[in-house]
Protein backbone atom coordinates (compact mmCIF):
# COMPACT_ATOMS: atom_id res chain seq x y z
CA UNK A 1 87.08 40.48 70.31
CA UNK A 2 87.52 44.21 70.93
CA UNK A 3 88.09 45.13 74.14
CA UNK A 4 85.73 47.73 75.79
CA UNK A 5 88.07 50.59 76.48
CA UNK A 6 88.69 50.63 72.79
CA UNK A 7 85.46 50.29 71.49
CA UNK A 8 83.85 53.29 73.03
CA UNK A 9 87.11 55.02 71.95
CA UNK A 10 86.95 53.91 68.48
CA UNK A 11 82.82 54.71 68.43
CA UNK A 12 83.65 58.53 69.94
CA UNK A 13 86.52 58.84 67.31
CA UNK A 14 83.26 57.88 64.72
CA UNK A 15 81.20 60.04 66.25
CA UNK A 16 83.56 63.29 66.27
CA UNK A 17 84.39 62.63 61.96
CA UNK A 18 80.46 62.16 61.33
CA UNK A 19 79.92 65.40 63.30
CA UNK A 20 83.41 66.97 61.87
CA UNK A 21 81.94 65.92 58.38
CA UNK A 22 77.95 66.89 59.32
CA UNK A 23 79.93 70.14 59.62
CA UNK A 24 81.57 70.60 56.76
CA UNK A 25 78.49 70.04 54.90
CA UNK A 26 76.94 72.91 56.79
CA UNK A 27 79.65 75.28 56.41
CA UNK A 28 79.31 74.59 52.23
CA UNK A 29 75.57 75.27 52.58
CA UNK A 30 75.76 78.29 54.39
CA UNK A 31 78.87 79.65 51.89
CA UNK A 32 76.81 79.18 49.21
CA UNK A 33 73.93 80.97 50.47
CA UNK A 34 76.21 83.95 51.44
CA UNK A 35 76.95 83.76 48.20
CA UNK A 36 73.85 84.23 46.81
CA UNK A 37 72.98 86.52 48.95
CA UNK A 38 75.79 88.59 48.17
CA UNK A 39 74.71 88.37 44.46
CA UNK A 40 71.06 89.49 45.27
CA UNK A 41 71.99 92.13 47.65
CA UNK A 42 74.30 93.53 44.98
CA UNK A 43 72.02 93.74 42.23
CA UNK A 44 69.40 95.89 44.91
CA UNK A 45 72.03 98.09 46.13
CA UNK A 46 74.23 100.53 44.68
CA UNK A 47 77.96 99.67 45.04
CA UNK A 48 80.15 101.01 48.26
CA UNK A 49 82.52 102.56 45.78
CA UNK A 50 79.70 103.75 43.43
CA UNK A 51 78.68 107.65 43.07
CA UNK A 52 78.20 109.42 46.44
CA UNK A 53 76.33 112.81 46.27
């Protein structure tokens, strides 16, 4: 059997790559919706290097 010390390391270690991973997931989520947001917000405005009067 496991002893103790290294079964509450091993379940933090588990616990930090399911967070680490949880993250990663978020970070692709919210890149993609920059992304799209990008796209939207450059069909509604006029590019930074466009015409200036």
């Amino acid at each position: 059997m496991i002893d103790p010390v290294t079964q509450k390391i091993a379940i933090r270690m588990w616990n930090e790559a399911v967070a680490m991973a949880t993250h990663e997931v978020e970070i692709e989520k919210l890149s993609a919706e920059v992304a799209r947001l990008q796209a939207a917000a450059s069909e509604v405005a006029p590019s930074p290097e466009g015409d200036a009067d």
